[in-house]
N, C-alpha and C. Protein backbone atom coordinates (compact mmCIF):
# COMPACT_ATOMS: atom_id res chain seq x y z
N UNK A 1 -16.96 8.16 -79.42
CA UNK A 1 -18.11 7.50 -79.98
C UNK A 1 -19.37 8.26 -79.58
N UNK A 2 -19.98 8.35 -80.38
CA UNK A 2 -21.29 9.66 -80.20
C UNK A 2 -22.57 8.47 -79.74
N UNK A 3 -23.41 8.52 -79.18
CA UNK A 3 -24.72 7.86 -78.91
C UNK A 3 -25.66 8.75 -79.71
N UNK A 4 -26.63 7.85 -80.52
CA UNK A 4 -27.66 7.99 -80.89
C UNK A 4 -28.74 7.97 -80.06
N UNK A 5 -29.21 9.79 -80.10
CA UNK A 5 -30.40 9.91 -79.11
C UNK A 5 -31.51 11.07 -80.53
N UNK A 6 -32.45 10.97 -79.93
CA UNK A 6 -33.68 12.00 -80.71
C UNK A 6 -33.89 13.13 -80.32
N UNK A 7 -33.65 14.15 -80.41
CA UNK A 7 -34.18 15.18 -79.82
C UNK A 7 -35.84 15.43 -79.35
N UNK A 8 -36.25 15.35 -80.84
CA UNK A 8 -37.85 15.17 -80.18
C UNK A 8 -38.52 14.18 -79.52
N UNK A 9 -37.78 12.95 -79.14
CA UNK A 9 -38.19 12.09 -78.27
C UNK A 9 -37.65 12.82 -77.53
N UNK A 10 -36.68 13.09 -76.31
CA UNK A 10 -36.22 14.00 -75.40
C UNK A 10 -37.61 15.05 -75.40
N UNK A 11 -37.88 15.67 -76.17
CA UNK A 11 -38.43 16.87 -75.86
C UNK A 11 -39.86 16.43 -75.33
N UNK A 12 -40.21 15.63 -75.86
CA UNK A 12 -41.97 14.96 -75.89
C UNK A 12 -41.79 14.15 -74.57
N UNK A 13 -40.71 13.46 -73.95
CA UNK A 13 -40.56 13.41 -72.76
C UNK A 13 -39.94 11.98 -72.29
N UNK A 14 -39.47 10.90 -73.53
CA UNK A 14 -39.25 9.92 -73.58
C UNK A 14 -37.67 9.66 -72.83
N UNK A 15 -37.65 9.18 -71.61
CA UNK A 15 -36.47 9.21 -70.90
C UNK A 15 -35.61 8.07 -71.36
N UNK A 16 -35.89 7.16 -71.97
CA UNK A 16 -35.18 6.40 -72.64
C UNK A 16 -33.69 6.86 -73.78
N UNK A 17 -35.01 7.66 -74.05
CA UNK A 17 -34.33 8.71 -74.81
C UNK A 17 -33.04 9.52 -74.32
N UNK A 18 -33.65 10.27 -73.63
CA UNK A 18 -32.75 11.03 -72.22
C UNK A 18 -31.79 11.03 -71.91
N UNK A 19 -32.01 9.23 -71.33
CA UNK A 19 -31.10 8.47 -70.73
C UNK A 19 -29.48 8.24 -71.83
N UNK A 20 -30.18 8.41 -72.71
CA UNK A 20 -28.77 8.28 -73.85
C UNK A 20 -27.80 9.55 -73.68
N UNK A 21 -29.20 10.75 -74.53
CA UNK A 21 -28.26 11.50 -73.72
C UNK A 21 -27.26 11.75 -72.65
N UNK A 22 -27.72 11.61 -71.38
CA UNK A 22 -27.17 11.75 -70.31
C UNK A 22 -25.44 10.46 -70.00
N UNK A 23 -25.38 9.47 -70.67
CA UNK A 23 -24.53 9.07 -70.65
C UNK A 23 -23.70 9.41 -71.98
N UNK A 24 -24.11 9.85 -73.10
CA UNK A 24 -23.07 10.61 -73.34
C UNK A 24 -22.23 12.00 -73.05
N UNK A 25 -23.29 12.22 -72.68
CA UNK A 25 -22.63 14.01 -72.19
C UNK A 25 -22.08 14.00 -70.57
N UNK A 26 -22.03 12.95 -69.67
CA UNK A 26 -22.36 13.06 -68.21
C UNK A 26 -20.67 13.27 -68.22
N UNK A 27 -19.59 12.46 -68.88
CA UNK A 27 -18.47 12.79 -68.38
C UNK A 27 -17.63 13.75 -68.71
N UNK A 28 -18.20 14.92 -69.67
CA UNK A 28 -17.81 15.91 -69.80
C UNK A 28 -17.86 17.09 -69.16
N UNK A 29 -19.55 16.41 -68.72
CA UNK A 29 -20.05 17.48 -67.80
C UNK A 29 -19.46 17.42 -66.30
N UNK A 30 -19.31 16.50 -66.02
CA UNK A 30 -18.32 16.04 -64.36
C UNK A 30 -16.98 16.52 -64.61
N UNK A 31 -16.18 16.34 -65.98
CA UNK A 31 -15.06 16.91 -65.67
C UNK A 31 -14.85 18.24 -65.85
N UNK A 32 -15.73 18.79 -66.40
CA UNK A 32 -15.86 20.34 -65.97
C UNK A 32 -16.25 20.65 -64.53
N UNK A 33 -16.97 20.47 -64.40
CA UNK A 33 -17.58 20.28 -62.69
C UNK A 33 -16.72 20.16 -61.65
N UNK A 34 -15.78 19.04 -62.23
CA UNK A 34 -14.81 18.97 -61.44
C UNK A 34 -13.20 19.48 -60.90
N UNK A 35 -13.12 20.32 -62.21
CA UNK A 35 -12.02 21.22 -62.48
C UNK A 35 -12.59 22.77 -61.51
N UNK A 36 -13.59 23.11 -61.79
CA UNK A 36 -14.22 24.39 -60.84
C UNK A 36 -14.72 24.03 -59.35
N UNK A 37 -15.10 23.28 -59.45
CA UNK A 37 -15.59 22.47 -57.91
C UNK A 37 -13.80 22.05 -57.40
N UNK A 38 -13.24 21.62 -57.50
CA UNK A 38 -11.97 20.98 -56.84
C UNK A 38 -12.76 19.77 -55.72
N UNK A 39 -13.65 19.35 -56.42
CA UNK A 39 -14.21 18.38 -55.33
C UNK A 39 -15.23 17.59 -55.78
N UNK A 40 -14.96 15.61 -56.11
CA UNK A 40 -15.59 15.00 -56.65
C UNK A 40 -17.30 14.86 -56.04
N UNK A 41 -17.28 14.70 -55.30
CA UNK A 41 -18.69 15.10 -54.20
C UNK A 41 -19.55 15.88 -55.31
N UNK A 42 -18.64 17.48 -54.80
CA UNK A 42 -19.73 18.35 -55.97
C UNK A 42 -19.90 18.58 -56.71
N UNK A 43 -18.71 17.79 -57.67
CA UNK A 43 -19.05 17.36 -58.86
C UNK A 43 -19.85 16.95 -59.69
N UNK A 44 -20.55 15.50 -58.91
CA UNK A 44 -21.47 14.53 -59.23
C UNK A 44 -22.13 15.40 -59.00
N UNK A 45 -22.68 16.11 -57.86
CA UNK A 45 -24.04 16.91 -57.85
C UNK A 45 -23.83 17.89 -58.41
N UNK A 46 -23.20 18.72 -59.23
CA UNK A 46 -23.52 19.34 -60.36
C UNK A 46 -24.04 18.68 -61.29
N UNK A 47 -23.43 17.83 -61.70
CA UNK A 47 -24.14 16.86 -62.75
C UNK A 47 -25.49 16.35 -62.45
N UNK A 48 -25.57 16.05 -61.59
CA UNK A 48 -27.11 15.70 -60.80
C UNK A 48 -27.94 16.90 -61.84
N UNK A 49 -27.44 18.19 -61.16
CA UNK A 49 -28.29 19.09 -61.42
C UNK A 49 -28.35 19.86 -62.69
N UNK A 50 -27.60 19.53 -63.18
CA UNK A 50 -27.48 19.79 -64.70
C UNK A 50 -28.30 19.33 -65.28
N UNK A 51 -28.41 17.87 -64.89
CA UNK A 51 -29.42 16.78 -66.11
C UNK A 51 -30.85 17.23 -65.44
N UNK A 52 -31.29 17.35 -64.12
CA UNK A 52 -32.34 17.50 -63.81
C UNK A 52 -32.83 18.73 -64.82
N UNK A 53 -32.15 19.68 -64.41
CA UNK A 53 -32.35 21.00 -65.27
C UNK A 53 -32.84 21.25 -66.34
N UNK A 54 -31.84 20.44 -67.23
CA UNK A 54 -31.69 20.18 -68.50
C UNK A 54 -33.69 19.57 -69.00
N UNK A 55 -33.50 18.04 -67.94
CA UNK A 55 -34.87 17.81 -68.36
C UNK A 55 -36.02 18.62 -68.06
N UNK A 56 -35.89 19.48 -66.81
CA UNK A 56 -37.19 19.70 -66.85
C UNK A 56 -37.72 21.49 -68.15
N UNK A 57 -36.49 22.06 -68.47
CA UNK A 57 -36.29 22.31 -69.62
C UNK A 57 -35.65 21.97 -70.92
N UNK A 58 -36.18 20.37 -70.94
CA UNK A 58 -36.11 19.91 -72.37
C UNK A 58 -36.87 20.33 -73.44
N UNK A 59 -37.93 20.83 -73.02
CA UNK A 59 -38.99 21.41 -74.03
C UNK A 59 -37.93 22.85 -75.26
N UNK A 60 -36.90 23.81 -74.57
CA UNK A 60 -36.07 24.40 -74.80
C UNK A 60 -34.75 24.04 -76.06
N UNK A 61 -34.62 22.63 -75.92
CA UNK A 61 -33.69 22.02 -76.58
C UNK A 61 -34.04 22.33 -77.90
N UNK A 62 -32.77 23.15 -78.53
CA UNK A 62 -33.35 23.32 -80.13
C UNK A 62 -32.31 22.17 -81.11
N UNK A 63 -31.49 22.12 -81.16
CA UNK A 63 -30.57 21.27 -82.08
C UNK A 63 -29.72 19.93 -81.18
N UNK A 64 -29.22 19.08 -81.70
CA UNK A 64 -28.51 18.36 -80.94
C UNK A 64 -26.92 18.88 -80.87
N UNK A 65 -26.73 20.07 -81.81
CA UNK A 65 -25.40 20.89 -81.84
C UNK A 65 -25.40 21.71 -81.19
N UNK A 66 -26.91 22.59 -80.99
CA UNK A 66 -26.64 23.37 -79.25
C UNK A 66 -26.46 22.96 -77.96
N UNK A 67 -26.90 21.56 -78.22
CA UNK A 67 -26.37 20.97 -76.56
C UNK A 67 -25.42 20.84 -75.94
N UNK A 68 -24.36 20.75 -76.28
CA UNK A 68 -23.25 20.85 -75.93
C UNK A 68 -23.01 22.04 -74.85
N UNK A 69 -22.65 22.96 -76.15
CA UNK A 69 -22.97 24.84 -75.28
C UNK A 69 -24.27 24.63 -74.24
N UNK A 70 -24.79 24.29 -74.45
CA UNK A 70 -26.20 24.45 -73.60
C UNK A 70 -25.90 23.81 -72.12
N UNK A 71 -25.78 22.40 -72.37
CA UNK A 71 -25.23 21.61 -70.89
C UNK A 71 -24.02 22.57 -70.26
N UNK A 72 -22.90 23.11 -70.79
CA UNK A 72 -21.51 23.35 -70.18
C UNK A 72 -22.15 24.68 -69.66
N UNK A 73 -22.85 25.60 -70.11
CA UNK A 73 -23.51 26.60 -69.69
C UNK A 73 -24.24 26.49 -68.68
N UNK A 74 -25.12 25.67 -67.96
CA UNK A 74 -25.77 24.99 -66.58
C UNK A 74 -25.29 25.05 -66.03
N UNK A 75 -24.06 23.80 -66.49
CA UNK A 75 -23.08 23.32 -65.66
C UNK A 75 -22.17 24.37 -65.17
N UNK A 76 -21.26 25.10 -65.64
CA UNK A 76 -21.03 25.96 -65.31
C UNK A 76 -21.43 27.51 -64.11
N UNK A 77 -22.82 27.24 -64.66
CA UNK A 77 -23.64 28.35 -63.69
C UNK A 77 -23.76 28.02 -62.71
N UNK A 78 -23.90 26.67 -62.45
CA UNK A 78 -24.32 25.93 -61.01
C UNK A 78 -22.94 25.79 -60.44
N UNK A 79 -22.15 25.93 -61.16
CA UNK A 79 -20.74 25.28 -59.86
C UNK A 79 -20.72 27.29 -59.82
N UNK A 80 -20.80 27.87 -60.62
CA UNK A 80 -20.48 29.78 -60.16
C UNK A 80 -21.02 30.10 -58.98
N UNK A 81 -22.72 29.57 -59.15
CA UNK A 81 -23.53 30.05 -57.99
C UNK A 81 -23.54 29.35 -56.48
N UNK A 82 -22.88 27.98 -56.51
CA UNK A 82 -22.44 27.13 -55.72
C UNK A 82 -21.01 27.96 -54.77
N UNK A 83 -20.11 28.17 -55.91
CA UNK A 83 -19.06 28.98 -55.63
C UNK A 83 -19.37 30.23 -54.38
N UNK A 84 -20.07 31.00 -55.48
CA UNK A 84 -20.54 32.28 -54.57
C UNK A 84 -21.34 32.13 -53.78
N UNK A 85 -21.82 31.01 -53.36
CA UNK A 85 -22.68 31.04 -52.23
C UNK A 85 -21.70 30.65 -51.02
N UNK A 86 -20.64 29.67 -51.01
CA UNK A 86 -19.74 29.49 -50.23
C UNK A 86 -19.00 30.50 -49.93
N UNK A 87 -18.55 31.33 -51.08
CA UNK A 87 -18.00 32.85 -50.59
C UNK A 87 -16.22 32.41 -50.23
N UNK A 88 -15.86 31.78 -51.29
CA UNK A 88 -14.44 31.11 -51.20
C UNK A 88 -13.71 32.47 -51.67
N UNK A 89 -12.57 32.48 -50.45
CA UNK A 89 -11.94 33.83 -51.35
C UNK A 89 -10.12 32.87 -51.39
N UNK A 90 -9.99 31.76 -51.19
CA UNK A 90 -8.80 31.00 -51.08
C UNK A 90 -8.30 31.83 -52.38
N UNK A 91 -6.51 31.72 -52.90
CA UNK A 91 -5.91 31.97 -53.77
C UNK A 91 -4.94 31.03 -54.08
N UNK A 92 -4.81 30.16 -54.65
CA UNK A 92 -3.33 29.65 -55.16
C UNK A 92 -3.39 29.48 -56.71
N UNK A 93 -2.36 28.81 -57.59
CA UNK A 93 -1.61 30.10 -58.67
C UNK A 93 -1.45 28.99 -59.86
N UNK A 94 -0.91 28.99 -60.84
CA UNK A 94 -1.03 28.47 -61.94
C UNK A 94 -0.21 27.27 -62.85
N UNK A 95 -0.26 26.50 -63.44
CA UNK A 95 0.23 25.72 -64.21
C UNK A 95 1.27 25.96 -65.20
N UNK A 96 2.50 25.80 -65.50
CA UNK A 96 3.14 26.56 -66.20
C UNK A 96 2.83 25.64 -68.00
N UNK A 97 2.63 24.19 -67.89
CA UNK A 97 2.47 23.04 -68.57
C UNK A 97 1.34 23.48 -69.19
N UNK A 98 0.49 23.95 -70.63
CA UNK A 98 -0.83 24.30 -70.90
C UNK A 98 -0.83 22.89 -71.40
N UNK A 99 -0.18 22.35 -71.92
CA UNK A 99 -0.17 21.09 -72.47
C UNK A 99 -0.82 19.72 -71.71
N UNK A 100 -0.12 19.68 -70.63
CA UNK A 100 -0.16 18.64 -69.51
C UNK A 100 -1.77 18.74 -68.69
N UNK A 101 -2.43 19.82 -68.98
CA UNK A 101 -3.87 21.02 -68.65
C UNK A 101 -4.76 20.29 -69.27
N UNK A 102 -4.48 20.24 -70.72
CA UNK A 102 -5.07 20.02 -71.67
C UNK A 102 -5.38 18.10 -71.88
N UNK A 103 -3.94 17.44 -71.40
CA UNK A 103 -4.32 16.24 -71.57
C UNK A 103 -5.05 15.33 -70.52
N UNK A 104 -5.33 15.92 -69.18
CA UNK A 104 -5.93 16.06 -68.25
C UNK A 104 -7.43 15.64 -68.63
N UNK A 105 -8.46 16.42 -69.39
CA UNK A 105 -9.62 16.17 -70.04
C UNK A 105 -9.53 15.22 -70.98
N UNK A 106 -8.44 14.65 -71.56
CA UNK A 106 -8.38 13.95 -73.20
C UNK A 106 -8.37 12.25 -72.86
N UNK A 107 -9.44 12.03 -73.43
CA UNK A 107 -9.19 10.59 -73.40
C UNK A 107 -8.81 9.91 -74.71
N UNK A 108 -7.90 11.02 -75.30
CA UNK A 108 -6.90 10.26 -76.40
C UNK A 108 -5.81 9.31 -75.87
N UNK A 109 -5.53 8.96 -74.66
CA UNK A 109 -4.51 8.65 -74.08
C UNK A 109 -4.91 7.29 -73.10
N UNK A 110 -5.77 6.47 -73.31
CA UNK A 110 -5.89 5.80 -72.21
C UNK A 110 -4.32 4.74 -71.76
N UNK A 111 -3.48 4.83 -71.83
CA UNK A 111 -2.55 4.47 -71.63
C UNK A 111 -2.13 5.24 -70.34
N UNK A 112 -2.09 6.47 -70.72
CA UNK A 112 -1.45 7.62 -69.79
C UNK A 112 -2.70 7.89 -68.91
N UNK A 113 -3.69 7.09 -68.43
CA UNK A 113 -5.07 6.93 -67.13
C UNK A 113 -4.11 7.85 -65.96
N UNK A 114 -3.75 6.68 -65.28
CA UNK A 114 -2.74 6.95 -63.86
C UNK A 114 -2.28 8.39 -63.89
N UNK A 115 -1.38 8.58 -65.04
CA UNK A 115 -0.78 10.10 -65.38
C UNK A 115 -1.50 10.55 -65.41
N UNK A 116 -2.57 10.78 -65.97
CA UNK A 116 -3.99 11.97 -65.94
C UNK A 116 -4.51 12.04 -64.82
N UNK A 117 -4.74 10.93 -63.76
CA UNK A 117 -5.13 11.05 -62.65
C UNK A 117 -4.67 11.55 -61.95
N UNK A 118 -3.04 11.73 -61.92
CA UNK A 118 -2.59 12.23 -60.66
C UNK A 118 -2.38 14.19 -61.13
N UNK A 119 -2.17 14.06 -62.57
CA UNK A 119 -2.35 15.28 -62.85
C UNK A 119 -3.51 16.37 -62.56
N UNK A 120 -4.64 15.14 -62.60
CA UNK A 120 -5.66 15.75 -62.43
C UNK A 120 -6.21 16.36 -60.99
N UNK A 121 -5.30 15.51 -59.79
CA UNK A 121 -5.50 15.57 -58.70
C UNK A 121 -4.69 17.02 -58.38
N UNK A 122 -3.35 16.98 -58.75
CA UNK A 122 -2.50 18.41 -58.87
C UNK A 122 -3.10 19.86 -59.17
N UNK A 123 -4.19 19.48 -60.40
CA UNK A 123 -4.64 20.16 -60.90
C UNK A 123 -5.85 20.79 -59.94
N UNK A 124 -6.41 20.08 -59.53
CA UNK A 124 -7.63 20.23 -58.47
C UNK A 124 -7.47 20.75 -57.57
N UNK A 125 -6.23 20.80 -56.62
CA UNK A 125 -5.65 21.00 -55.67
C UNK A 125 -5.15 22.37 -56.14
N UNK A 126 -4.44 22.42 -57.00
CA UNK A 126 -4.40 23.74 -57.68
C UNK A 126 -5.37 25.13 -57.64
N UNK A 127 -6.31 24.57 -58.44
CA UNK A 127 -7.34 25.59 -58.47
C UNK A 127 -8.05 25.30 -57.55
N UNK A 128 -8.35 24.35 -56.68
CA UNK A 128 -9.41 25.05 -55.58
C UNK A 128 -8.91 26.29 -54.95
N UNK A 129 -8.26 27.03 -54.91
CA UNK A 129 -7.29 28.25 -53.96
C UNK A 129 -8.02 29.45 -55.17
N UNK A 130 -8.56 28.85 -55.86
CA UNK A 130 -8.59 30.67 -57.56
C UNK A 130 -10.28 30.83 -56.54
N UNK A 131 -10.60 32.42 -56.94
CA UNK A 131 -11.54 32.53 -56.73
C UNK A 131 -12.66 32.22 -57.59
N UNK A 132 -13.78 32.07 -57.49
CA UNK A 132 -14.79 31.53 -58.35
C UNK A 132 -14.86 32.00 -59.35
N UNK A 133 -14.97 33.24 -59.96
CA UNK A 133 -14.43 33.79 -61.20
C UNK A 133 -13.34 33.60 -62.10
N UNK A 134 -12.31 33.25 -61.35
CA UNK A 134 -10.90 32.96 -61.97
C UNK A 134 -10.90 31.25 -61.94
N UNK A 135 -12.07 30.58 -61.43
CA UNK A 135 -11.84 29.17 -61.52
C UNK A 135 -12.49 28.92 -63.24
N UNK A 136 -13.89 29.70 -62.85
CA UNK A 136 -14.53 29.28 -64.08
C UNK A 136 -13.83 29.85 -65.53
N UNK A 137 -13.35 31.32 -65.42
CA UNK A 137 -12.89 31.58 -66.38
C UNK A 137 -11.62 30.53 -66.85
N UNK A 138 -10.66 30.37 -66.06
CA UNK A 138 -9.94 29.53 -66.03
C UNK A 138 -10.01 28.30 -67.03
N UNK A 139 -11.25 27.45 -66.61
CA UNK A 139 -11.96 26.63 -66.65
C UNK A 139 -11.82 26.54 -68.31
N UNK A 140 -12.64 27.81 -68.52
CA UNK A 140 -13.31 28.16 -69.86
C UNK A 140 -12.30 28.17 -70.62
N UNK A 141 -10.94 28.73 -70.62
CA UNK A 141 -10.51 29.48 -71.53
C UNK A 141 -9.42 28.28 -72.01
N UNK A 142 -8.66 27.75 -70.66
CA UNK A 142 -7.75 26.88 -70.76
C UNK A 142 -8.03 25.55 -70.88
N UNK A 143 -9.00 25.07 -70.59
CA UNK A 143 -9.23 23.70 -70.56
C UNK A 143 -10.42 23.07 -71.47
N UNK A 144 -11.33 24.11 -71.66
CA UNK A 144 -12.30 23.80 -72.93
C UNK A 144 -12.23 24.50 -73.93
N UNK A 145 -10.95 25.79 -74.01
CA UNK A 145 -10.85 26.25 -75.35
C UNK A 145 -11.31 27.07 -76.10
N UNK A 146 -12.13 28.02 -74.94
CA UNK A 146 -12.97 28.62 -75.47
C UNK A 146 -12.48 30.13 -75.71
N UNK A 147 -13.26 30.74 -76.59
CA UNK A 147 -12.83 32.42 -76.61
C UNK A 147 -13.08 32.64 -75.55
N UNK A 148 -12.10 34.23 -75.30
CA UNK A 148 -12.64 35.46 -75.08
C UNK A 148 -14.81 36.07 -74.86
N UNK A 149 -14.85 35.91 -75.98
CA UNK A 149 -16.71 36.09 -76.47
C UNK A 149 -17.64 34.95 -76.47
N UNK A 150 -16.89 33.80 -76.25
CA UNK A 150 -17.92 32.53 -75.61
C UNK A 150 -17.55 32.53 -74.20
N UNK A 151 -17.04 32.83 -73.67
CA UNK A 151 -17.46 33.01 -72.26
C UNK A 151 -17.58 34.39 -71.46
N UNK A 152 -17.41 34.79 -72.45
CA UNK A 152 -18.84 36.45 -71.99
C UNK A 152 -20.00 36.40 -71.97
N UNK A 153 -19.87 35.43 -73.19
CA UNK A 153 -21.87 34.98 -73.69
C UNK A 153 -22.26 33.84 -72.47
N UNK A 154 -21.44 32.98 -72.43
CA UNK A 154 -22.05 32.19 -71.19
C UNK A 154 -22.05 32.74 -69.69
N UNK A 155 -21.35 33.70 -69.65
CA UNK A 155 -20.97 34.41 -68.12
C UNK A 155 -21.59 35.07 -67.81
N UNK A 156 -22.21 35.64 -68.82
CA UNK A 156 -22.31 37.30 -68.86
C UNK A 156 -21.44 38.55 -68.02
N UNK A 157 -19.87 38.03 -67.75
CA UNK A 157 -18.90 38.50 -68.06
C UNK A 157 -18.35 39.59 -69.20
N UNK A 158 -18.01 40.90 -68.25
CA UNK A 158 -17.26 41.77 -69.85
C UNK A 158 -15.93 41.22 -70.03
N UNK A 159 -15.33 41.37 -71.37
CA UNK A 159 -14.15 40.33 -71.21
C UNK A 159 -12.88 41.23 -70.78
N UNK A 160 -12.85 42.74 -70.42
CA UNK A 160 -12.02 43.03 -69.92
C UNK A 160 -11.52 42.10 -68.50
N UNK A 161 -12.82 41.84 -67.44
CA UNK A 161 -12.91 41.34 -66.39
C UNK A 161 -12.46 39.96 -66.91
N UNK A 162 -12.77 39.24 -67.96
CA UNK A 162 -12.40 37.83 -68.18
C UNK A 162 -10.80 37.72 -68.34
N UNK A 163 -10.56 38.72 -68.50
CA UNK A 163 -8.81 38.90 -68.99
C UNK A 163 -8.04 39.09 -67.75
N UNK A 164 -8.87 39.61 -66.85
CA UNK A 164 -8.15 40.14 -65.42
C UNK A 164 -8.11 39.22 -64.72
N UNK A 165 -9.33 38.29 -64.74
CA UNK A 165 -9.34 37.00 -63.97
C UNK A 165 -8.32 35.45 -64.21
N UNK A 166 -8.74 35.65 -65.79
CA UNK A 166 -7.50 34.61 -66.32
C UNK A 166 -6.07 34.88 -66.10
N UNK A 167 -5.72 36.51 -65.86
CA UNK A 167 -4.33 36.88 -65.83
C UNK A 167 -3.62 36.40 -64.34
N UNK A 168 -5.03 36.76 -63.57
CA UNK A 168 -4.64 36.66 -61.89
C UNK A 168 -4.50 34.86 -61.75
N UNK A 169 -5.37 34.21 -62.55
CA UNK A 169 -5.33 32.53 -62.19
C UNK A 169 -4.32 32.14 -62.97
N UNK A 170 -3.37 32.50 -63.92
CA UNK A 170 -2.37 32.21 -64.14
C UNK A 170 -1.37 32.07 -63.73
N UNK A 171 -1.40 33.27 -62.96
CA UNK A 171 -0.05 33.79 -61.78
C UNK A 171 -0.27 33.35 -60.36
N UNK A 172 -1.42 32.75 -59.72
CA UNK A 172 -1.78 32.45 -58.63
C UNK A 172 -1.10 31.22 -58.66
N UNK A 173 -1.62 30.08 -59.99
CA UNK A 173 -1.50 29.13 -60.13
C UNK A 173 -0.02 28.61 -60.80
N UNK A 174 0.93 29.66 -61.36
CA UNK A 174 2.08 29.42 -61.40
C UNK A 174 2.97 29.44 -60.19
N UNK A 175 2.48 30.74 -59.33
CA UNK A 175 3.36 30.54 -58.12
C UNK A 175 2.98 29.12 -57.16
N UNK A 176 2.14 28.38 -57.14
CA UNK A 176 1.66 27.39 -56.50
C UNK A 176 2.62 26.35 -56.86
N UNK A 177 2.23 26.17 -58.19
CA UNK A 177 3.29 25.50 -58.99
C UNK A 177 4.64 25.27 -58.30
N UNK A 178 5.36 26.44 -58.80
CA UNK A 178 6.84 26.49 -58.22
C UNK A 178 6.97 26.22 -56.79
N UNK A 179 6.24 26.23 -55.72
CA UNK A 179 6.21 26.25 -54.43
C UNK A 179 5.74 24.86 -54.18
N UNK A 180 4.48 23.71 -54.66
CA UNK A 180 4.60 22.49 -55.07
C UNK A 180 6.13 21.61 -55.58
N UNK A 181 6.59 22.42 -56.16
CA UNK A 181 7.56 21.56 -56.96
C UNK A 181 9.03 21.46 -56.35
N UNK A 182 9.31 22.89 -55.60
CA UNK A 182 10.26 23.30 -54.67
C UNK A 182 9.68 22.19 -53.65
């Protein structure tokens, strides 16, 4: 269900406005957050800082169809630079299920809650071990779907390096896998 918000109210500064925004986009933006973060804590405060961001360059906002890209792009940057400031070099390895990945984010399923939760917890536990590069790419490629060339453009990543990183968080995160499951 989409919320009706204005852009140029947003932009002119009407938080009412805002505020719509922000509850529609907030749980997309946390569960991204929370797939690269491996940690609900810094999750929320990505999101914190996303929306702050966001508003105090609302003036920037051109379409209500760039926002999307626009928020996951913040969001994203802030859990990278968060990342690299901690200087995490942990490794563990990959998901063999792309499927089970995928239904993780989907709230086509509220039946299957519990199952997503605990998947999601697997999942978390999972990738906190990838390095910050291989989380976000990760992130990007497998779980929101994105090309190759949309997350070069948001990374500013060459995608040879995006290919090396996704290859290594595949295999990090498969051997984890098997060693979880053993």
């Amino acid at each position: 269900m989409s919320i009706s918000y204005n852009i140029s109210e947003i932009k002119s500064g009407n938080r009412n406005e805002f505020g719509k925004l922000v509850e529609e986009n907030m749980d997309y933006i946390y569960k991204t957050a929370l797939v690269i973060m491996a940690n609900e804590e810094d999750a929320r405060d990505i999101v914190q800082d996303t929306f702050l961001n966001v508003w105090d360059k609302r003036k920037a906002i051109k379409t209500r169809e760039s926002l999307r890209p626009y928020l996951r792009k913040i969001a994203v940057n802030k859990c990278y630079d968060q990342l690299r400031r901690r200087k995490i070099r942990k490794m563990e390895s990959w998901i063999e299920d792309e499927s089970k990945i995928k239904s993780i984010i989907s709230d086509e399923h509220p039946d299957k809650k519990l199952e997503n939760d605990e998947a999601l917890s697997l999942l978390k536990i999972l990738v906190s071990g990838l390095s910050p590069s291989q989380r976000v790419v990760f992130t990007m490629v497998e779980l929101d779907e994105m090309s190759h060339d949309e997350v070069s453009e948001l990374t500013g990543m060459k995608k040879t390096l995006i290919k090396s990183n996704l290859r290594h968080a595949r295999k990090k995160l498969e051997e984890k896998l098997k060693d979880y499951l053993s």
